[in-house]
C-alpha atoms as a PDB file:
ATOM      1  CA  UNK A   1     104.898 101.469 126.169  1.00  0.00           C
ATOM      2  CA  UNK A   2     101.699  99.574 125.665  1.00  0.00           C
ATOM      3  CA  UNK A   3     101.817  96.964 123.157  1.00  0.00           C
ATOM      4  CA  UNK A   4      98.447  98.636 121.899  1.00  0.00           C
ATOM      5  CA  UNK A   5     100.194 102.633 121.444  1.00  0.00           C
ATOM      6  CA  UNK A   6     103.181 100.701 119.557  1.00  0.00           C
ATOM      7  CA  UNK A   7     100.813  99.107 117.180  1.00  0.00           C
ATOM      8  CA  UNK A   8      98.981 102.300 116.944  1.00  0.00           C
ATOM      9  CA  UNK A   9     102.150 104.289 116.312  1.00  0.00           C
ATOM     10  CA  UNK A  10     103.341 101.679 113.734  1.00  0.00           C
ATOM     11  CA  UNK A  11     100.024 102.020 111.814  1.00  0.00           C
ATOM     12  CA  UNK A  12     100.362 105.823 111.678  1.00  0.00           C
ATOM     13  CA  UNK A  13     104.040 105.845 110.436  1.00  0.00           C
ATOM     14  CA  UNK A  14     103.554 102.873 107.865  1.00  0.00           C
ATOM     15  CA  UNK A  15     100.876 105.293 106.387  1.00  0.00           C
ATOM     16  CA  UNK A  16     102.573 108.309 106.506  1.00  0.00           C
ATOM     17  CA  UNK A  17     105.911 106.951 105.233  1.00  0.00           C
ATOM     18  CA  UNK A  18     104.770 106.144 101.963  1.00  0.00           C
ATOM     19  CA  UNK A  19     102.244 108.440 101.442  1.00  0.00           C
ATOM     20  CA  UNK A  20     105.192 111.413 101.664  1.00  0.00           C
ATOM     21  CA  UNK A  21     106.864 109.030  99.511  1.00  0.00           C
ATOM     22  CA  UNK A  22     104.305 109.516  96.995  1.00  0.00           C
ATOM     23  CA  UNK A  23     103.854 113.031  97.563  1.00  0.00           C
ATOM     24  CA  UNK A  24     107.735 113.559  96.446  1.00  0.00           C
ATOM     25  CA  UNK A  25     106.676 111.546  93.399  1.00  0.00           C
ATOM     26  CA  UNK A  26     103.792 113.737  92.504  1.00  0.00           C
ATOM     27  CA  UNK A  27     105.525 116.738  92.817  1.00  0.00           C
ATOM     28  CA  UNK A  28     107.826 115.276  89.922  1.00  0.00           C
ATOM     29  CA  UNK A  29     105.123 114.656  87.784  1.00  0.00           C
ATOM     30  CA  UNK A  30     103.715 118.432  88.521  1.00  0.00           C
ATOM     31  CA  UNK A  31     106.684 119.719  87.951  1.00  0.00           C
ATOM     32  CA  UNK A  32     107.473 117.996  84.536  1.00  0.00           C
ATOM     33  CA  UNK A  33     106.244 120.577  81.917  1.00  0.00           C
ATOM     34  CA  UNK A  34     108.021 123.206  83.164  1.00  0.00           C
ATOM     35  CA  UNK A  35     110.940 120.959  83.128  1.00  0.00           C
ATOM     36  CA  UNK A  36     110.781 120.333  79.695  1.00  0.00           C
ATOM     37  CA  UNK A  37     110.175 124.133  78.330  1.00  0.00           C
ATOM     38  CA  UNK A  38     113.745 124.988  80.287  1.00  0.00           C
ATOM     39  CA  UNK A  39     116.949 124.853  78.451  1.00  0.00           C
ATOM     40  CA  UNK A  40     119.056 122.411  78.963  1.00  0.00           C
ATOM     41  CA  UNK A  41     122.200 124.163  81.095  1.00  0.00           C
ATOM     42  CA  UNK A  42     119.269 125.327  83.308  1.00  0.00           C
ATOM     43  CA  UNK A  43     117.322 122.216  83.649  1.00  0.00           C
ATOM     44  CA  UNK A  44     120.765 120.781  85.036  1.00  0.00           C
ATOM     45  CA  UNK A  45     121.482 123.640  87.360  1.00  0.00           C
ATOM     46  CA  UNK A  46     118.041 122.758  89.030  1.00  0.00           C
ATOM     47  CA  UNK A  47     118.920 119.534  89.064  1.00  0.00           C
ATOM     48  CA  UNK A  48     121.852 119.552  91.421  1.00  0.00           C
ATOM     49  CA  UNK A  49     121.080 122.629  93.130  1.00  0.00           C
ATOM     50  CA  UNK A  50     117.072 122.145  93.963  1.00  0.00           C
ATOM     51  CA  UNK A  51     116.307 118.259  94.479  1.00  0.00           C
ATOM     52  CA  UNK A  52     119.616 117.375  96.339  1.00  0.00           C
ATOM     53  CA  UNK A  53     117.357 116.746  99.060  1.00  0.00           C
ATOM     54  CA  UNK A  54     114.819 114.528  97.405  1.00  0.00           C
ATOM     55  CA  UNK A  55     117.517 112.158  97.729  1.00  0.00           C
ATOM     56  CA  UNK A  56     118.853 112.040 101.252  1.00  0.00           C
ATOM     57  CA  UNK A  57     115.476 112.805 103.015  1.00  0.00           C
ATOM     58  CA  UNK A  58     113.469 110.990  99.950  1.00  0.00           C
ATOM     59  CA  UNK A  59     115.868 107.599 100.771  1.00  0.00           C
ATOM     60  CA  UNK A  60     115.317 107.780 104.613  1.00  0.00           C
ATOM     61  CA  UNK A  61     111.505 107.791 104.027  1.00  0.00           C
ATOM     62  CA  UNK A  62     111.655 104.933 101.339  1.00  0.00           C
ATOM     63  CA  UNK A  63     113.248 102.500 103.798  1.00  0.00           C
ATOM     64  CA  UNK A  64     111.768 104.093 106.511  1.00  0.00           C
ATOM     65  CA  UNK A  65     108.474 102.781 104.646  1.00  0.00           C
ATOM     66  CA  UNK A  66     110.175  99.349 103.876  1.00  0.00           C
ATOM     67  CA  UNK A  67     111.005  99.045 108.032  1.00  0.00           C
ATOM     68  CA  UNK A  68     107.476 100.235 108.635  1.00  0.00           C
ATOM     69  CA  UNK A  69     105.173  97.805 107.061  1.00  0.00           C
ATOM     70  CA  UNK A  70     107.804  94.860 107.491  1.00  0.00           C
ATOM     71  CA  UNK A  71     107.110  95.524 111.516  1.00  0.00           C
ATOM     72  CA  UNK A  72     103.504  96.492 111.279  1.00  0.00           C
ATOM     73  CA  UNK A  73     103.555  93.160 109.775  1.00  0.00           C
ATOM     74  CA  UNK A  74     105.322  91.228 112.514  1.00  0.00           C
ATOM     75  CA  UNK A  75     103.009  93.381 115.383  1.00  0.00           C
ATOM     76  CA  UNK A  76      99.485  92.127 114.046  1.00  0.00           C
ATOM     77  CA  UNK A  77     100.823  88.585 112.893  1.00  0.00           C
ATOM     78  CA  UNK A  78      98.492  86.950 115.571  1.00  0.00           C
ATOM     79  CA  UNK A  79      95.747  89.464 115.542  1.00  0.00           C
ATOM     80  CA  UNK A  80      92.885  87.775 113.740  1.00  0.00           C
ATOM     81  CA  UNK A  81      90.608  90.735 113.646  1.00  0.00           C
ATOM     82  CA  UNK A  82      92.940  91.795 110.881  1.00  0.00           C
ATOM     83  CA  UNK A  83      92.500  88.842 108.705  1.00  0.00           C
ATOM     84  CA  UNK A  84      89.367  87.803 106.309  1.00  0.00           C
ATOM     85  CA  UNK A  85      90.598  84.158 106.177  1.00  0.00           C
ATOM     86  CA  UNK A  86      89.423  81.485 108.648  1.00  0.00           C
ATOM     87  CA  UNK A  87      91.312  80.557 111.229  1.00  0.00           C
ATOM     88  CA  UNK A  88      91.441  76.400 110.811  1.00  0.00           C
ATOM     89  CA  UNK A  89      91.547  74.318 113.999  1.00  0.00           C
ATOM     90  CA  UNK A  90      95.149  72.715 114.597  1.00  0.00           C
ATOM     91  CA  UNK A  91      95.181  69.068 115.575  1.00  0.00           C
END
């Protein structure tokens, strides 16, 4: 694989990552006054029945995320397209 179609892959995935992230997030927010009009023994039953999910597939994409940017990072260390500050001469 290219180094190029690695970094391009990488960028993809470290925006993806935490955008679902924040799409999980949002969906809590959505869901929140309907939450708090249900009684309580209901409120729990939804609880452990309906978002057991968010947090085995919501934990894989939060580190997935983490792992993401930290190499996106370490691909375009050297690439000085991608940075605004001037690159001083070494002596």
């Amino acid at each position: 694989m290219s180094p190029y179609l690695m970094s391009a892959i990488c960028w993809f995935l470290a925006l993806l990552f935490p955008a679902l992230l924040m799409g999980t997030s949002f969906a809590h927010v959505l869901e929140m006054r309907a939450k708090l009009a249900m009684p309580a023994a209901l409120w729990l039953t939804m609880q452990h029945g309906v978002y057991a999910e968010f947090a085995t597939i919501g934990a894989v994409v939060e580190l997935g995320s983490i792992v993401l940017t930290g190499l996106l990072a370490f691909l375009v260390r050297n690439d000085e397209r991608l940075f605004c500050t001037p690159r001083w001469p070494r002596h």
